[in-house]
ModelCIF file with pLDDT and N, C-alpha, C, O atoms, coordinates in Angstrom:
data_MODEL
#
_entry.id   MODEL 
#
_entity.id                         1 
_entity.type                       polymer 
_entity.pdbx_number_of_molecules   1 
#
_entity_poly.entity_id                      1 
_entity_poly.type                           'polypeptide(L)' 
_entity_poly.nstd_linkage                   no 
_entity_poly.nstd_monomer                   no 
_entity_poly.pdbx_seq_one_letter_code       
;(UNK)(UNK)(UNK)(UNK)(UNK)(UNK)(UNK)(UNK)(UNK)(UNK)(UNK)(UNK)(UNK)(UNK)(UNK)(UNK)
(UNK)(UNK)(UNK)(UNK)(UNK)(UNK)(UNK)(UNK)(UNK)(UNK)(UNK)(UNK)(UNK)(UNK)(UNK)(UNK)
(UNK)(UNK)(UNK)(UNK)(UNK)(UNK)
;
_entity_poly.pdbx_seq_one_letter_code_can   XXXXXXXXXXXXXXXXXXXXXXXXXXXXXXXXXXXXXX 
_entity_poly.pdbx_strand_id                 A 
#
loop_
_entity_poly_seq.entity_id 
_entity_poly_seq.num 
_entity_poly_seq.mon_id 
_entity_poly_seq.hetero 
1 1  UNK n 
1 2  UNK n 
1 3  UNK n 
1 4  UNK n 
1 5  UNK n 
1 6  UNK n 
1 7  UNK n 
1 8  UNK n 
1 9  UNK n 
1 10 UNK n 
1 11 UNK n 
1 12 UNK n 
1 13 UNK n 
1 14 UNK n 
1 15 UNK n 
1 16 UNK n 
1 17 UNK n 
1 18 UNK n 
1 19 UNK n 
1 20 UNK n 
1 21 UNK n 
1 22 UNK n 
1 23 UNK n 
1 24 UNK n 
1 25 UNK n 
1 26 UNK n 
1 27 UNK n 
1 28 UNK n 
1 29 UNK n 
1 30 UNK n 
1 31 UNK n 
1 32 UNK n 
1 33 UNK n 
1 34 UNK n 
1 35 UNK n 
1 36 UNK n 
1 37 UNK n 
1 38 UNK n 
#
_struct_asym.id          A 
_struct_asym.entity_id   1 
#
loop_
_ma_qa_metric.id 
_ma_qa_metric.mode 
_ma_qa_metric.name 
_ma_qa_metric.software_group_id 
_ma_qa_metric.type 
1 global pLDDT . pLDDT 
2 local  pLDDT . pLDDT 
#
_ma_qa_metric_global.metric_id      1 
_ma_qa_metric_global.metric_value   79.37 
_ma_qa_metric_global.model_id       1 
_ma_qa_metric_global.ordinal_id     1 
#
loop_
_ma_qa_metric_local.label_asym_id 
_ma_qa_metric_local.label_comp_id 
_ma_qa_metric_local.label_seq_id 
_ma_qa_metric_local.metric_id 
_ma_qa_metric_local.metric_value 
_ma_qa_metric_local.model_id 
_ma_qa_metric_local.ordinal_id 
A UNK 1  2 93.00 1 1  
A UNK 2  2 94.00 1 2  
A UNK 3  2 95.00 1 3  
A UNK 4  2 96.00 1 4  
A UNK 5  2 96.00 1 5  
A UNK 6  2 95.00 1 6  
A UNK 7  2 95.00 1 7  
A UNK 8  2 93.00 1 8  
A UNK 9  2 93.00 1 9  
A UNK 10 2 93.00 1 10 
A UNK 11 2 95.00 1 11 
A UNK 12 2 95.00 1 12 
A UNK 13 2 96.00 1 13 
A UNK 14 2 93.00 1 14 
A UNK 15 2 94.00 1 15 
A UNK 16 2 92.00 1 16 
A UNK 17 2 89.00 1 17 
A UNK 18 2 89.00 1 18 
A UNK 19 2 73.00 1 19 
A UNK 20 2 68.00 1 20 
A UNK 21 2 58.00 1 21 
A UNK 22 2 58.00 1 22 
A UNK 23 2 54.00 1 23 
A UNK 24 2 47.00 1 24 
A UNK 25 2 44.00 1 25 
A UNK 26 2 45.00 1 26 
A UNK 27 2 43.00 1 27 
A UNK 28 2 49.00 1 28 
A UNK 29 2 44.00 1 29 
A UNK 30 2 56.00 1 30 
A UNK 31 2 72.00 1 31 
A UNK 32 2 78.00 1 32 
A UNK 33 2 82.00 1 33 
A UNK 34 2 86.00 1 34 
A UNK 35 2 89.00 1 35 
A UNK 36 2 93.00 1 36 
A UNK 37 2 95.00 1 37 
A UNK 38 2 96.00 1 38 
#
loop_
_atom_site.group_PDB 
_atom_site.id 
_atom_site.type_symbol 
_atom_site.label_atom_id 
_atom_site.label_alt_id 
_atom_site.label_comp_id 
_atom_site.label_asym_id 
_atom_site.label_entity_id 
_atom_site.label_seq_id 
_atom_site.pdbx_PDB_ins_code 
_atom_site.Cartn_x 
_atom_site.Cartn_y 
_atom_site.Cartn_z 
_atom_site.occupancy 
_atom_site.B_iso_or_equiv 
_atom_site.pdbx_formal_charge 
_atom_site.auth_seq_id 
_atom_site.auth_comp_id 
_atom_site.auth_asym_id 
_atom_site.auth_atom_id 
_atom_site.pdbx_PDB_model_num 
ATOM 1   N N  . UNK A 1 1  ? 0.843   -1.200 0.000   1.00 93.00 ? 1  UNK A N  1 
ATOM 2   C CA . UNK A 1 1  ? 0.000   0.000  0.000   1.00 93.00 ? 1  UNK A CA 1 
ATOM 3   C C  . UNK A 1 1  ? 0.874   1.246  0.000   1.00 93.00 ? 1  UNK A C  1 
ATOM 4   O O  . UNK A 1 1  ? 2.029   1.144  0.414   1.00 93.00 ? 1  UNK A O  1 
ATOM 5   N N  . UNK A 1 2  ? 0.279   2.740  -0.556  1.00 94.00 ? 2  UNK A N  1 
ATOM 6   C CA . UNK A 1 2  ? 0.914   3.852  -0.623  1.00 94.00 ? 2  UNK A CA 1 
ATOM 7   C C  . UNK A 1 2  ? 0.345   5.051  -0.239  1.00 94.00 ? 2  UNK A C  1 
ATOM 8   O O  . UNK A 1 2  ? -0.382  5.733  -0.962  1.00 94.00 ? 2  UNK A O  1 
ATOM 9   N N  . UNK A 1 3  ? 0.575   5.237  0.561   1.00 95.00 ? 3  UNK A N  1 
ATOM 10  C CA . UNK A 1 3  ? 0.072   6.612  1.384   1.00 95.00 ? 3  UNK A CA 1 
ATOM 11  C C  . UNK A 1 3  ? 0.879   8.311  0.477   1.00 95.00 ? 3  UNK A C  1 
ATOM 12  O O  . UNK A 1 3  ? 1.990   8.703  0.832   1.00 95.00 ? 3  UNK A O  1 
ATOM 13  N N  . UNK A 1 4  ? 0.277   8.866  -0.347  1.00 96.00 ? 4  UNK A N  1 
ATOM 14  C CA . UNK A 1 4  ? 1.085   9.673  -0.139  1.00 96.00 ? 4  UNK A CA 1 
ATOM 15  C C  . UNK A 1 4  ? 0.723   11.042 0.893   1.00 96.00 ? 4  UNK A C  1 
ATOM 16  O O  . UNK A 1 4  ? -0.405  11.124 1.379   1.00 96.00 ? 4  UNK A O  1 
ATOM 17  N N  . UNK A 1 5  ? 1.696   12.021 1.161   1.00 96.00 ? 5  UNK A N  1 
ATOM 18  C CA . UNK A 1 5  ? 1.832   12.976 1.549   1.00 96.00 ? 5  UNK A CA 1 
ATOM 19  C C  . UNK A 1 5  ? 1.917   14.449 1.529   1.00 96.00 ? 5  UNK A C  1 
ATOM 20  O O  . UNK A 1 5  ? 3.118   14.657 1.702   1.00 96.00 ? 5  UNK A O  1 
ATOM 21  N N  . UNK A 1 6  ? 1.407   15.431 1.432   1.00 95.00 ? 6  UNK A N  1 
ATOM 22  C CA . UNK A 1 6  ? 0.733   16.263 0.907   1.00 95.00 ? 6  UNK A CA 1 
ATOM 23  C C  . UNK A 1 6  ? 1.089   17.726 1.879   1.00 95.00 ? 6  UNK A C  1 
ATOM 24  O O  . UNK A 1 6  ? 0.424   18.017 2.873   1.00 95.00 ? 6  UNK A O  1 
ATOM 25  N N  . UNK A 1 7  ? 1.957   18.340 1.502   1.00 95.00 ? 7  UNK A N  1 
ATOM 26  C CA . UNK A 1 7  ? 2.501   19.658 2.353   1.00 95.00 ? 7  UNK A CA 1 
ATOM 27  C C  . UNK A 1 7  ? 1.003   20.370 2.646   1.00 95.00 ? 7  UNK A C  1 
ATOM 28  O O  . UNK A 1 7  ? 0.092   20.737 1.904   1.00 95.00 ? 7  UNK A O  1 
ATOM 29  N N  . UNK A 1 8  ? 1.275   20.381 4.561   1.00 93.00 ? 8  UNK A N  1 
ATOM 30  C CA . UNK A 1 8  ? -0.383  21.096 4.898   1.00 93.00 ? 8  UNK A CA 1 
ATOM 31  C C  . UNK A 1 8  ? 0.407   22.319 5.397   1.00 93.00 ? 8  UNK A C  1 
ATOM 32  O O  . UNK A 1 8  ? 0.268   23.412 4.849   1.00 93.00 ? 8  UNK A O  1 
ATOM 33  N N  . UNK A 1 9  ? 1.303   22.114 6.523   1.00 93.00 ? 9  UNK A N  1 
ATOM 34  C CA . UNK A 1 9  ? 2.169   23.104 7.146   1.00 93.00 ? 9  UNK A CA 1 
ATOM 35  C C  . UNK A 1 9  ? 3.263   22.952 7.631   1.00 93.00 ? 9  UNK A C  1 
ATOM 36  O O  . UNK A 1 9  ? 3.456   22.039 8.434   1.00 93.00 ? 9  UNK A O  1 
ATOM 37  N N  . UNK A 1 10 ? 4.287   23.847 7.243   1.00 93.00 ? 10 UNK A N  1 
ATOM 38  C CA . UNK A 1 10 ? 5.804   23.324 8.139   1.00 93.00 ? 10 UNK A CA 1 
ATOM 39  C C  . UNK A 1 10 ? 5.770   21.489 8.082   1.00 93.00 ? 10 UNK A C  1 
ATOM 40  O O  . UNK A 1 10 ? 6.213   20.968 7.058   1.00 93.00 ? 10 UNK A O  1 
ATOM 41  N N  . UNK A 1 11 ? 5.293   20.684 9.084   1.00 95.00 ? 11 UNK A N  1 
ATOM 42  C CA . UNK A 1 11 ? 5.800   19.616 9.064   1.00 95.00 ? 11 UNK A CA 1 
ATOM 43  C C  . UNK A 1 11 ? 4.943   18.581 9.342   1.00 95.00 ? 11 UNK A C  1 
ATOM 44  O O  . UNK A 1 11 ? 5.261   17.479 9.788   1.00 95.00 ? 11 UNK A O  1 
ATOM 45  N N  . UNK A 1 12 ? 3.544   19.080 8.986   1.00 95.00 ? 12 UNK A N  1 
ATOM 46  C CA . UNK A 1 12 ? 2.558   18.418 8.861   1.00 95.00 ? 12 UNK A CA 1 
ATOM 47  C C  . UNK A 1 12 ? 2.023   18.299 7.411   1.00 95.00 ? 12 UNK A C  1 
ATOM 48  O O  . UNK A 1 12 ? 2.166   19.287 6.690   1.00 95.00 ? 12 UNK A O  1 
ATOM 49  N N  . UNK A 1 13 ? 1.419   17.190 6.908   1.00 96.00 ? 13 UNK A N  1 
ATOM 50  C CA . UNK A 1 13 ? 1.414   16.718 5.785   1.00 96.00 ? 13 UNK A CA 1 
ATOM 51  C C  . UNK A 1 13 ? -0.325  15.787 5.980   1.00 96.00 ? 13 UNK A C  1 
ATOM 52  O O  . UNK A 1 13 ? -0.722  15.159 6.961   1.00 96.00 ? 13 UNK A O  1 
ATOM 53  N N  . UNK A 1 14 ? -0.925  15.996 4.856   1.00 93.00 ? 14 UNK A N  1 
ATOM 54  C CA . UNK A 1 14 ? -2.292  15.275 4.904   1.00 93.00 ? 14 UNK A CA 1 
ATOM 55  C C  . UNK A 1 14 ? -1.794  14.112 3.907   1.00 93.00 ? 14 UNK A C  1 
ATOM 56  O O  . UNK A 1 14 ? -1.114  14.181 2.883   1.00 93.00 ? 14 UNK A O  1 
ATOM 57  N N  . UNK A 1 15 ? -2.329  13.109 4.519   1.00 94.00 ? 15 UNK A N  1 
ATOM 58  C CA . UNK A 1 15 ? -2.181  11.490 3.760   1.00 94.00 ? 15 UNK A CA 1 
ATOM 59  C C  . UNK A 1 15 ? -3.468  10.899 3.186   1.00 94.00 ? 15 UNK A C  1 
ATOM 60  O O  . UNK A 1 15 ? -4.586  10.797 3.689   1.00 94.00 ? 15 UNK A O  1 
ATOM 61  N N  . UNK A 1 16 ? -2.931  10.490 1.826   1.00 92.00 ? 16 UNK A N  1 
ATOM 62  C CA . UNK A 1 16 ? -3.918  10.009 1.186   1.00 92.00 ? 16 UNK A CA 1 
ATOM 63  C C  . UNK A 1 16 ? -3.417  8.433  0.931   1.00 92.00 ? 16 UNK A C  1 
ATOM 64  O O  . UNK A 1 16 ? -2.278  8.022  0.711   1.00 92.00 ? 16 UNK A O  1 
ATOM 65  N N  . UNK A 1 17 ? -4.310  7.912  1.009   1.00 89.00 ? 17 UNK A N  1 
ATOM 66  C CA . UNK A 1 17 ? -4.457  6.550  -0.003  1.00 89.00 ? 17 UNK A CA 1 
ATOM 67  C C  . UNK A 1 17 ? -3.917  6.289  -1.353  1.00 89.00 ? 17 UNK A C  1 
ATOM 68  O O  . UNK A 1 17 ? -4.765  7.049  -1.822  1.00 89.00 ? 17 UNK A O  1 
ATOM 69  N N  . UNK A 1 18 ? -3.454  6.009  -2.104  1.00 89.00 ? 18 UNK A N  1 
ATOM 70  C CA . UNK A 1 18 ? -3.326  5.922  -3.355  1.00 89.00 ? 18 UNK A CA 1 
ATOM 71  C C  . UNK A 1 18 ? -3.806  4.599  -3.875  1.00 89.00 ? 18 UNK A C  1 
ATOM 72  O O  . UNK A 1 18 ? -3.726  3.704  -3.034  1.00 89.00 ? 18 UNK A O  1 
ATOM 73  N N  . UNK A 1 19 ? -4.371  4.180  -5.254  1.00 73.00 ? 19 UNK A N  1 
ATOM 74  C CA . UNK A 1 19 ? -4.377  3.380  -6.089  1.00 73.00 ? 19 UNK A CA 1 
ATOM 75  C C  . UNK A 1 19 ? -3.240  2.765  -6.481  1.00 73.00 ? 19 UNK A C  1 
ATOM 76  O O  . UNK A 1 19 ? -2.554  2.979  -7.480  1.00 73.00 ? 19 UNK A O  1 
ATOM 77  N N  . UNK A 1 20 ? -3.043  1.661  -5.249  1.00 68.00 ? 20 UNK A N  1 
ATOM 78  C CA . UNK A 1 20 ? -1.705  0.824  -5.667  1.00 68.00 ? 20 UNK A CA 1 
ATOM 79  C C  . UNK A 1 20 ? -1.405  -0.340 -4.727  1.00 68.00 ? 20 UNK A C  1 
ATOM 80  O O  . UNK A 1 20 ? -2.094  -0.155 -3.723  1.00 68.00 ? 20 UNK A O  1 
ATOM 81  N N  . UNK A 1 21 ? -0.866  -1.176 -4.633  1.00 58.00 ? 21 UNK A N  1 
ATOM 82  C CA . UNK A 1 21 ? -0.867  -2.584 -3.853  1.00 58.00 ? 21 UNK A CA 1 
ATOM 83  C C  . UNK A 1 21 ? -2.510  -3.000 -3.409  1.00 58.00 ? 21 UNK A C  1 
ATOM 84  O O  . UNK A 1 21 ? -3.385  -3.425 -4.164  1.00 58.00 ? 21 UNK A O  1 
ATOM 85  N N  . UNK A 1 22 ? -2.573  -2.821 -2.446  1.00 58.00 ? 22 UNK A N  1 
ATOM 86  C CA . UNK A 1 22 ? -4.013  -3.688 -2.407  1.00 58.00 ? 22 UNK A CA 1 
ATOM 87  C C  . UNK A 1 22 ? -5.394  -2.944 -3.001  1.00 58.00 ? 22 UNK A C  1 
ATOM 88  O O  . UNK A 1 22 ? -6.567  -3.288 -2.858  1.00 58.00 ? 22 UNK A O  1 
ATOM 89  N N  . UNK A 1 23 ? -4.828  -1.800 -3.717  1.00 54.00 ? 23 UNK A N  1 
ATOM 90  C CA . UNK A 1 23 ? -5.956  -0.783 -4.405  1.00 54.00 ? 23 UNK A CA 1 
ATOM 91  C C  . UNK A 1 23 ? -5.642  -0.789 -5.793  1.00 54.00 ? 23 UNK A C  1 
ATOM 92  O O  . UNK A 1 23 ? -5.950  0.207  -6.447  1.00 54.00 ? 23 UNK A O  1 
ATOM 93  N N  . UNK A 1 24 ? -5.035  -1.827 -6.394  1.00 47.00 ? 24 UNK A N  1 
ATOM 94  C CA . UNK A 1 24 ? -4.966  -2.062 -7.426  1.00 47.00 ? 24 UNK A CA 1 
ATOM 95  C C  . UNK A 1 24 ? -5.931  -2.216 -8.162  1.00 47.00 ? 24 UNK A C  1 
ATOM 96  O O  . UNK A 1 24 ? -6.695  -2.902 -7.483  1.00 47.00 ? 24 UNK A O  1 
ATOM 97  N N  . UNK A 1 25 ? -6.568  -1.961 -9.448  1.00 44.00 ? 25 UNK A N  1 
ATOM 98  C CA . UNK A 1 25 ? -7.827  -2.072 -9.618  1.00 44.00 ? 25 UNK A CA 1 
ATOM 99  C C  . UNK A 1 25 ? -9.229  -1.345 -9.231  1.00 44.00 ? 25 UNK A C  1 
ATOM 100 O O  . UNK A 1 25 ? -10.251 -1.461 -9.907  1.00 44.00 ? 25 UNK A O  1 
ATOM 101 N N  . UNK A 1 26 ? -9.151  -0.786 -8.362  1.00 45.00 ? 26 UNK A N  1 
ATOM 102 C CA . UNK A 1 26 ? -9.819  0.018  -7.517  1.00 45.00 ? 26 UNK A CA 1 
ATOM 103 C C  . UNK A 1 26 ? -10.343 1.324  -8.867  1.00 45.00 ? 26 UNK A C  1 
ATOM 104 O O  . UNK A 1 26 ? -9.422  2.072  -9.194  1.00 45.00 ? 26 UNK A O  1 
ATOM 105 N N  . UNK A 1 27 ? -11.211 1.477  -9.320  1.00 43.00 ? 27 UNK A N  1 
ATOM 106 C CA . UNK A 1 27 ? -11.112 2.554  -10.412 1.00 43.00 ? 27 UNK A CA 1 
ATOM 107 C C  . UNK A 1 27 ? -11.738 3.961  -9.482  1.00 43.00 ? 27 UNK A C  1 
ATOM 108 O O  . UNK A 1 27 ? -12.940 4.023  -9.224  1.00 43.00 ? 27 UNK A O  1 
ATOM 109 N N  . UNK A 1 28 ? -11.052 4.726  -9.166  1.00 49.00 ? 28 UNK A N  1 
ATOM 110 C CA . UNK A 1 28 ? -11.213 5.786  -8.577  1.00 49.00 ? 28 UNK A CA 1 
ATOM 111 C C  . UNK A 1 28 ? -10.531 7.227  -8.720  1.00 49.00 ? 28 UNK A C  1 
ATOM 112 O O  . UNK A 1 28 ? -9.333  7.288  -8.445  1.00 49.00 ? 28 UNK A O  1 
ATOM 113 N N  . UNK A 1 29 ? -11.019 8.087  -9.019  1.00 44.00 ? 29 UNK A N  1 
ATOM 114 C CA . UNK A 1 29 ? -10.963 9.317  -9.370  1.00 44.00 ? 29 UNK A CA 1 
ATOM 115 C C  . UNK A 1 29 ? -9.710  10.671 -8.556  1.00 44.00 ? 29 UNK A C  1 
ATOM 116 O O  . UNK A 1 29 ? -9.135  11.745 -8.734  1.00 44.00 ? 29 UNK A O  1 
ATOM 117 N N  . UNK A 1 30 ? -9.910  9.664  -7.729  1.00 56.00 ? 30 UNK A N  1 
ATOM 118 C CA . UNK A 1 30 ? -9.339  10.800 -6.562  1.00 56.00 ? 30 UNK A CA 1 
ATOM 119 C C  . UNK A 1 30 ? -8.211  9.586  -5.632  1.00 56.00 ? 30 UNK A C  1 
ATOM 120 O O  . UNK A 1 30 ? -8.403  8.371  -5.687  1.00 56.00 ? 30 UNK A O  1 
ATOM 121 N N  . UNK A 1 31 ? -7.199  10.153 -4.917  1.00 72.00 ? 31 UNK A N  1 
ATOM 122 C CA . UNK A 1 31 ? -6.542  9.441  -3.717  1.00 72.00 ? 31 UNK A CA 1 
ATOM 123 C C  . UNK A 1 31 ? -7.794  9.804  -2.431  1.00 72.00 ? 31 UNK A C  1 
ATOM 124 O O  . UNK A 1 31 ? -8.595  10.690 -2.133  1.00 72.00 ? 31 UNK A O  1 
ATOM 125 N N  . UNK A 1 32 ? -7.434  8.776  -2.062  1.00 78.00 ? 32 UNK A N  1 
ATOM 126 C CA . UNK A 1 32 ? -8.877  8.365  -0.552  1.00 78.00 ? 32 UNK A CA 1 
ATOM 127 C C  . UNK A 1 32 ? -8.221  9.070  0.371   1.00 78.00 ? 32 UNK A C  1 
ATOM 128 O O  . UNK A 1 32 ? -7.107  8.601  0.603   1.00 78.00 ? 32 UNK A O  1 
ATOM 129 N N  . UNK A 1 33 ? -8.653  10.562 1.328   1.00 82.00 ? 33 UNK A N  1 
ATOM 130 C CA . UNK A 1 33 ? -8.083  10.873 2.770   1.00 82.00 ? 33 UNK A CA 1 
ATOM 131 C C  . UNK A 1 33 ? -7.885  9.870  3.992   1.00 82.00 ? 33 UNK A C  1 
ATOM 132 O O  . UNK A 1 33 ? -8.810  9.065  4.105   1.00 82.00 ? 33 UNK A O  1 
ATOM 133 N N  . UNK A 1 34 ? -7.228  9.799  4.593   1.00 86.00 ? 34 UNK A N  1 
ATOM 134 C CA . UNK A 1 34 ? -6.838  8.983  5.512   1.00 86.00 ? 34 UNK A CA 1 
ATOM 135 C C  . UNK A 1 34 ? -6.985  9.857  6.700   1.00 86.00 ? 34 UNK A C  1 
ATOM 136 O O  . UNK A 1 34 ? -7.978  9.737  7.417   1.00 86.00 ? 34 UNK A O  1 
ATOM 137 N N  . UNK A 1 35 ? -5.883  10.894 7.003   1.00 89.00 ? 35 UNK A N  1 
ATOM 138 C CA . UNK A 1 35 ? -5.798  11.013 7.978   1.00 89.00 ? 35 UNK A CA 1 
ATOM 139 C C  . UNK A 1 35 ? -4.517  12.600 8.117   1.00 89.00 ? 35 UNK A C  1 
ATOM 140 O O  . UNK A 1 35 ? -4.671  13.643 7.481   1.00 89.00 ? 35 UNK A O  1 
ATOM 141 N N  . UNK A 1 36 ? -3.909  12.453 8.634   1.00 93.00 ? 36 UNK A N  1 
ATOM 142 C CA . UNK A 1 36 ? -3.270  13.584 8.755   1.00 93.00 ? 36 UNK A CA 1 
ATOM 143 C C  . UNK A 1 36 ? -1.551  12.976 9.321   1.00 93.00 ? 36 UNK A C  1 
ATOM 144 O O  . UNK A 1 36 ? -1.512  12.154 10.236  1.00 93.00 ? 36 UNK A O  1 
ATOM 145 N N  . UNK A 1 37 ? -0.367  13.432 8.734   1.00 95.00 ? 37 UNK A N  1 
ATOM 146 C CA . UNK A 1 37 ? 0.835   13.007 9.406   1.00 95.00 ? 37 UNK A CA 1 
ATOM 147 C C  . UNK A 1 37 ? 1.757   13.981 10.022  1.00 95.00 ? 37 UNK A C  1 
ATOM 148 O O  . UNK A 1 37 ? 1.167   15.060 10.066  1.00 95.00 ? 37 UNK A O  1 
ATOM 149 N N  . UNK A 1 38 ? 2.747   14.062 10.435  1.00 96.00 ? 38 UNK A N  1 
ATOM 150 C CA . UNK A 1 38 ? 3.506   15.150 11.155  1.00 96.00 ? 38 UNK A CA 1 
ATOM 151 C C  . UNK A 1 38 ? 5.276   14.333 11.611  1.00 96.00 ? 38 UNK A C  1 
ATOM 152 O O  . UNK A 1 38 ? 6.124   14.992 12.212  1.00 96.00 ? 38 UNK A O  1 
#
């Protein structure tokens, strides 16, 4: 699986999901929000 990471502030970063290892196939438009990293 691939989370990417997404400059929110200084050294916090919003994480998304990506379409890849177990979202393979997955036909979706957008990366899925998860959550928030730091």
């Amino acid at each position: 699986a691939k989370i990417a990471f997404v400059p929110y502030n200084n050294t916090i970063f919003m994480a998304r999901m990506l379409v890849s290892g177990p979202m393979n196939g997955v036909e979706t438009a957008d990366e899925i929000p998860i959550g928030m990293s730091q």
